[in-house]
Protein backbone atom coordinates (compact mmCIF):
# COMPACT_ATOMS: atom_id res chain seq x y z
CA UNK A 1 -0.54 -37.05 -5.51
CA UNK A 2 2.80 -35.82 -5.56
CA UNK A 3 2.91 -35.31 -9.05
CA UNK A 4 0.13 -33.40 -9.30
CA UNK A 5 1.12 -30.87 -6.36
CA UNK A 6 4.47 -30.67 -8.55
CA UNK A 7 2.37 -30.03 -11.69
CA UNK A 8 0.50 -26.81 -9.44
CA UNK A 9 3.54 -25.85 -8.43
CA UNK A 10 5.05 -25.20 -11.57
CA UNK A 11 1.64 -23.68 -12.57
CA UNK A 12 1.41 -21.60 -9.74
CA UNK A 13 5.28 -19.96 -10.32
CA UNK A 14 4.81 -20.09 -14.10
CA UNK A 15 4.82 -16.24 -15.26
CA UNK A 16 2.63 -17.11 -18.28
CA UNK A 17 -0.09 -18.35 -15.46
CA UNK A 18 0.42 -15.07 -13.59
CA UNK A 19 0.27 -12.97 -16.56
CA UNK A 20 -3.56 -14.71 -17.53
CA UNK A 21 -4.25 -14.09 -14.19
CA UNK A 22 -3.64 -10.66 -14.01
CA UNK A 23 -5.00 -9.93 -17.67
CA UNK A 24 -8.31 -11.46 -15.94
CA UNK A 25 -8.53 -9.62 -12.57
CA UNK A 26 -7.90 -6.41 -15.46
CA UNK A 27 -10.32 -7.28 -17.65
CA UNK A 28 -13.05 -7.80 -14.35
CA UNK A 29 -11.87 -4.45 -13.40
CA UNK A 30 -12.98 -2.90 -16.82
CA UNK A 31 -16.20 -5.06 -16.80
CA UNK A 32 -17.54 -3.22 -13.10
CA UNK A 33 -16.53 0.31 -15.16
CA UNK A 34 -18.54 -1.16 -18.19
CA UNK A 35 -21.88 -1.91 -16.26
CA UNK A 36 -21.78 1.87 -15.09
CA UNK A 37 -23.22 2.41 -18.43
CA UNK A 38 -26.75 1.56 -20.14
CA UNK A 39 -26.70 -1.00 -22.34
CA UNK A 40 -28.38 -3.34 -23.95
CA UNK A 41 -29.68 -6.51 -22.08
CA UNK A 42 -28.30 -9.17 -23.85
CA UNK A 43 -24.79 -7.73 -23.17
CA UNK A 44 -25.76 -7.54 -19.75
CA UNK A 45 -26.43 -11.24 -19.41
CA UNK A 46 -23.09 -11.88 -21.28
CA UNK A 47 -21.11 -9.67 -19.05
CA UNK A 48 -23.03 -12.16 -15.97
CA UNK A 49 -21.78 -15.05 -17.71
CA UNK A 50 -18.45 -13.71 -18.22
CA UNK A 51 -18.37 -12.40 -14.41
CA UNK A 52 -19.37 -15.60 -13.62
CA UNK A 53 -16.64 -17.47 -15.62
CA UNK A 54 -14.11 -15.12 -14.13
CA UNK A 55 -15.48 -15.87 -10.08
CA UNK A 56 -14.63 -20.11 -10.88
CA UNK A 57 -10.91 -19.37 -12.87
CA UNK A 58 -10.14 -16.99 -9.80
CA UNK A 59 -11.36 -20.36 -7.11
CA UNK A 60 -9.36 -22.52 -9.32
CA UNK A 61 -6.18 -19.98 -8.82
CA UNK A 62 -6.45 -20.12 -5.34
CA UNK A 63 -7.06 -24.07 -4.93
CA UNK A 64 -3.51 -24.24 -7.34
CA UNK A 65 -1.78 -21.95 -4.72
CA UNK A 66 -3.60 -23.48 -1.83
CA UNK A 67 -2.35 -27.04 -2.77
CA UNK A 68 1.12 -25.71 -4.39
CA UNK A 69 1.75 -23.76 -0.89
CA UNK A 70 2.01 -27.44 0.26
CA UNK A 71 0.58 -27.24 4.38
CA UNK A 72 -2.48 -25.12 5.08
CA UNK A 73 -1.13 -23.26 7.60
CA UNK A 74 1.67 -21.87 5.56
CA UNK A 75 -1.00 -20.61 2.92
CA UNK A 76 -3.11 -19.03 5.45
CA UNK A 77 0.38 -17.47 7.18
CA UNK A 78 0.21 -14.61 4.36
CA UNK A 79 -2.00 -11.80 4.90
CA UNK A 80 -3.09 -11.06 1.15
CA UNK A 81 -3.59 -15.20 0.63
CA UNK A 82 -6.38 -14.49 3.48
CA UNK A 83 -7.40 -11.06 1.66
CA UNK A 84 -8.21 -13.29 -1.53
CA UNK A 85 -9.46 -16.17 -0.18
CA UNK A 86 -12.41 -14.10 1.39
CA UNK A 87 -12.48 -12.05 -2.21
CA UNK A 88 -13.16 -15.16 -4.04
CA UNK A 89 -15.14 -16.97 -1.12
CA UNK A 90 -17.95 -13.68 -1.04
CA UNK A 91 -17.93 -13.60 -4.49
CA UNK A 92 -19.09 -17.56 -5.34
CA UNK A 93 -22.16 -16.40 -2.71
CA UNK A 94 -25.49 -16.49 -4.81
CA UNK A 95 -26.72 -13.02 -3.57
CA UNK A 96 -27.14 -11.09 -6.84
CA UNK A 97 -31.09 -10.79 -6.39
CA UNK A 98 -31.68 -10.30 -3.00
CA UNK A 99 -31.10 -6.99 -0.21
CA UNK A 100 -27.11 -8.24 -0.61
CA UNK A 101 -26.96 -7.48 -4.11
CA UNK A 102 -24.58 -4.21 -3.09
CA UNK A 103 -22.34 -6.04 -1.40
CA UNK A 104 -21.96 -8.26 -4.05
CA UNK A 105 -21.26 -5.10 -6.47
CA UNK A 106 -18.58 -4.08 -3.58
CA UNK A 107 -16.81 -7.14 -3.69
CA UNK A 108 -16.74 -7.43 -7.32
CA UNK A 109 -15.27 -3.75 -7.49
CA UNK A 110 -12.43 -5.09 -4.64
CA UNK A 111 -11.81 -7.82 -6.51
CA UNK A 112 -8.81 -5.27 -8.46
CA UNK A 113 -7.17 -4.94 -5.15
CA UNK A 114 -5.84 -8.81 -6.35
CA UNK A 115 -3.51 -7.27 -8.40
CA UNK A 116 -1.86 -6.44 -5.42
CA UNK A 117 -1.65 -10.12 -4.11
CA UNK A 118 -0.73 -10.92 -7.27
CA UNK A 119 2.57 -8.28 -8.38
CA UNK A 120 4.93 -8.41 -6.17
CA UNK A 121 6.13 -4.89 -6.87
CA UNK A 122 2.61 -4.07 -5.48
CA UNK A 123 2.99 -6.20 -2.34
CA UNK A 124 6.10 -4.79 -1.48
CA UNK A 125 4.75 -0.69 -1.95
CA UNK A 126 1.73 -1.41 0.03
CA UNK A 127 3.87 -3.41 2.89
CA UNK A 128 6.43 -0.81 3.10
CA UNK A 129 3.40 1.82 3.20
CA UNK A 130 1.66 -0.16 5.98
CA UNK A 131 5.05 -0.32 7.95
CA UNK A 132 5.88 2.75 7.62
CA UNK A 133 2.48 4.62 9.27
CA UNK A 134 3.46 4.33 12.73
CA UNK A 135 6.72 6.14 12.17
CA UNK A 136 4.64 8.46 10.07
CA UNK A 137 2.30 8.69 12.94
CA UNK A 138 5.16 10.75 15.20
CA UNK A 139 5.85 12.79 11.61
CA UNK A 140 2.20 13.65 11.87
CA UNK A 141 2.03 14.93 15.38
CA UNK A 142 4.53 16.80 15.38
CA UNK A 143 3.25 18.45 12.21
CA UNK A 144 0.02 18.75 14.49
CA UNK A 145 1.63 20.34 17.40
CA UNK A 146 3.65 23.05 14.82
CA UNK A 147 -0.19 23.82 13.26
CA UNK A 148 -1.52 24.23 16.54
CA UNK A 149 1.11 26.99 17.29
CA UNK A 150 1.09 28.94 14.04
CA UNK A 151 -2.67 28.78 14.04
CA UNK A 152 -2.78 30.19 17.96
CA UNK A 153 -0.17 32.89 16.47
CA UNK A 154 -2.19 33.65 14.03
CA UNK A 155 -5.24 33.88 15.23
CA UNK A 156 -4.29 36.25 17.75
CA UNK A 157 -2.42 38.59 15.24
CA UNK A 158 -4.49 38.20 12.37
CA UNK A 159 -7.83 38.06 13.45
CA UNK A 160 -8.48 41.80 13.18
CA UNK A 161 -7.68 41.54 9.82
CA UNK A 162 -10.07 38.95 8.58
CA UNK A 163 -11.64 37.48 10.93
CA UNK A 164 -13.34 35.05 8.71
CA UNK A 165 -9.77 33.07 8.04
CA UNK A 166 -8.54 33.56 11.13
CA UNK A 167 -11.83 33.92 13.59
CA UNK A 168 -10.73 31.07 15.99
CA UNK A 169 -7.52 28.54 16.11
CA UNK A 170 -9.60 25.80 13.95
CA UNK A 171 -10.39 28.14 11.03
CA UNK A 172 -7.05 29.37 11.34
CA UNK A 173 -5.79 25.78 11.22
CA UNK A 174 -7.66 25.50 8.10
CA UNK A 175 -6.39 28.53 6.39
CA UNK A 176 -2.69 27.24 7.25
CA UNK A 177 -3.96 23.98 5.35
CA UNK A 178 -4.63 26.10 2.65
CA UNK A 179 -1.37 28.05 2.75
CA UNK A 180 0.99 24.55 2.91
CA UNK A 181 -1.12 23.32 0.13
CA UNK A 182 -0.10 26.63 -1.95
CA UNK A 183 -3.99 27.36 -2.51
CA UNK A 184 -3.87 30.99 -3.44
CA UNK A 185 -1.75 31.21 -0.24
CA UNK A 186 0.05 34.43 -1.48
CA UNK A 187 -3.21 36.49 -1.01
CA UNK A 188 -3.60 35.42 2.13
CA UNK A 189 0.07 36.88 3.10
CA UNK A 190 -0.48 40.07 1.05
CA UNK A 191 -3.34 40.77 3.12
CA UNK A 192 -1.94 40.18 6.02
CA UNK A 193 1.53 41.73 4.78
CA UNK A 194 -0.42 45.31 4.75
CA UNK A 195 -0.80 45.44 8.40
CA UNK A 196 2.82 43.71 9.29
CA UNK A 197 4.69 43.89 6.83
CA UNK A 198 7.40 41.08 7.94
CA UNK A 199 4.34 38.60 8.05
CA UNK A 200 5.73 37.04 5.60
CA UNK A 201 8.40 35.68 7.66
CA UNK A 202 5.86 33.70 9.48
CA UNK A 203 4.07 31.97 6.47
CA UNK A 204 7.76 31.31 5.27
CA UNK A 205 9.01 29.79 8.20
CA UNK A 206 5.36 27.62 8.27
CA UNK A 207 5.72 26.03 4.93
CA UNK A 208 9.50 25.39 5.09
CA UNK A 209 9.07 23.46 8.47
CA UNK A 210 5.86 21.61 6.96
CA UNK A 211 6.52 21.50 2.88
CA UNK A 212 9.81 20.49 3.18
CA UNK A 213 11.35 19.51 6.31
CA UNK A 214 8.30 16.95 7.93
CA UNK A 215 7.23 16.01 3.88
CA UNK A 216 11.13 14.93 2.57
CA UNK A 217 11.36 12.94 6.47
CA UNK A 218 7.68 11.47 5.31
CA UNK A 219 9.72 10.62 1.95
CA UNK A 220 12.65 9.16 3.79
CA UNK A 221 10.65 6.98 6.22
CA UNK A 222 8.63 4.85 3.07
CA UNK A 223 12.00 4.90 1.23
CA UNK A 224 13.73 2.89 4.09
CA UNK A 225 10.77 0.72 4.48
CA UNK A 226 10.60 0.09 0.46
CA UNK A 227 14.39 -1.01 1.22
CA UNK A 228 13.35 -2.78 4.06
CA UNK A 229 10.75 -4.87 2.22
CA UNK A 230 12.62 -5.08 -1.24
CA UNK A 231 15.99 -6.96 0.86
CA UNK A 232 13.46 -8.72 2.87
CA UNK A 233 11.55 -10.16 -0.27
CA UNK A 234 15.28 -10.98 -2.09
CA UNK A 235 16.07 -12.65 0.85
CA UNK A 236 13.08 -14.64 0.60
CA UNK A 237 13.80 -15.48 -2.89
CA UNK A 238 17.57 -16.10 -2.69
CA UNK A 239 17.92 -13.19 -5.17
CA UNK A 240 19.23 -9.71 -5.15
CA UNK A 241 23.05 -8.56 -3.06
CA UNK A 242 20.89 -9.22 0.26
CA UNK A 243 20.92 -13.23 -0.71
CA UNK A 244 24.34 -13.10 -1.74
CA UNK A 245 25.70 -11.44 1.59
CA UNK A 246 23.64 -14.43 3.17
CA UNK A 247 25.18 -16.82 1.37
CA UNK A 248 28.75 -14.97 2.00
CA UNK A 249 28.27 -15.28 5.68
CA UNK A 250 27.01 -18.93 5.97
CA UNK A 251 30.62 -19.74 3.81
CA UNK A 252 32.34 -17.92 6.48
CA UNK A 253 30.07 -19.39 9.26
CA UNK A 254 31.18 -23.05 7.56
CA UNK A 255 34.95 -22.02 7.07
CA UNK A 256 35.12 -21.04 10.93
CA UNK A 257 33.66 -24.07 12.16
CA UNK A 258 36.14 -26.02 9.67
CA UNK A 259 39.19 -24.03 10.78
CA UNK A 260 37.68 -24.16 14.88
CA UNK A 261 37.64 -28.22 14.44
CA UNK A 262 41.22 -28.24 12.44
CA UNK A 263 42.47 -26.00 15.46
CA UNK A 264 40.97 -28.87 17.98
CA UNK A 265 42.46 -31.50 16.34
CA UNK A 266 45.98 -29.93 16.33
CA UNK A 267 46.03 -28.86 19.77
CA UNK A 268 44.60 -33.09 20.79
């Protein structure tokens, strides 16, 4: 028994085994893109038994990772090994010809999302993503609370204008949308520039607060998470300056407690 959990283990961390893996989830991407198309039925049936094939190698990759993992509860500890598990799991159900059959499709088309389980590069973009959306969240309100007021502002000076882009403050939260998005935003100053003329320094002042200054602290709050998660997964795997530190501080941890018993002794 222990043999063959070693043998999985290697199997499971061999890059050659990953690589297959993620040539197959690819390949069962293109395959859902391919049955968009009309074609003949006895490709059809082949791309069933290839489908199929490609539903049993992905159960046998997460039995190997299941049993390599080496306790249950560690497996089932990781987010994305649950995300697969129920991936694979809906996928062996026989549901193709009855009322399920879309949900069959759907989980066939998710099945690309393993790629994510499967790269770490991807697992640590879409962690630091997820971690960084309630920081985000505060970025977001407080980009709310500055549309609210230009839009109020500008509904009030603008509206005689054109009343159709600025008619009320949630059309003339729309047109802002427009104007930080740079959608044709300069006509919408010119016109307004021909009544007040230093309207411009309003739709300025909008998209430097929102284009640049809440966007680049957007930037810089998934670039610290990325950080965050790249040290954290370096420290998992003993690699990268983050492992070394850790190993650097345990020697000094070890020296003190040497040097704190030498100091006992001599003082005894």
């Amino acid at each position: 028994m222990n043999a063959l959990k070693e043998f999985l283990n290697s199997l499971n961390n061999n890059k050659i085994f990953q690589l297959f893996i993620v040539a197959v989830i690819i390949v069962s991407a293109l395959m859902i893109g391919v049955k968009t198309y009309d074609i003949a039925p006895i490709y059809v049936d082949m791309l069933a038994v290839v489908d199929t094939a490609i539903t049993f190698l992905f159960l046998f990759e997460i039995i190997v990772r299941f049993i390599a993992e080496g306790h249950s509860l560690a497996f089932f500890k990781k987010a994305w090994n649950i995300f697969d598990t129920l991936i694979v799991g809906i996928s062996l159900i026989p549901i193709e010809d009855s009322e399920m059959v879309l949900l069959a499709r759907l989980v066939r088309i998710f099945r690309v999302l393993r790629l994510i389980s499967i790269i770490p590069e991807l697992r640590i973009l879409i962690s630091a993503l997820i971690k960084a959306l309630p920081p985000m969240g505060y970025v977001l309100l407080l980009m709310f609370i500055i549309f609210y007021i230009f839009a109020a502002v500008g509904s009030l000076l603008f509206d005689s204008i054109n009343h159709e882009l600025w008619g009320d403050i949630a059309v003339s939260m729309l047109t802002l949308f427009r104007v930080v998005t740079f959608e044709d935003w300069t006509d919408v100053m010119y016109e307004t520039m021909e009544v007040y003329p230093l309207s411009w320094t309003y739709y300025l002042l909008f998209i430097f607060l929102n284009a640049f200054v809440f966007l680049n602290m957007m930037i810089g709050i998934v670039i610290e998470r990325m950080q965050s998660e790249h040290d954290a997964y370096n420290l998992e795997n003993d690699e990268g300056e983050v492992a070394e530190l850790r190993h650097i501080r345990d020697d000094n941890k070890k020296i003190l407690e040497r040097l704190e018993r030498i100091e006992k002794r001599l003082t005894t």
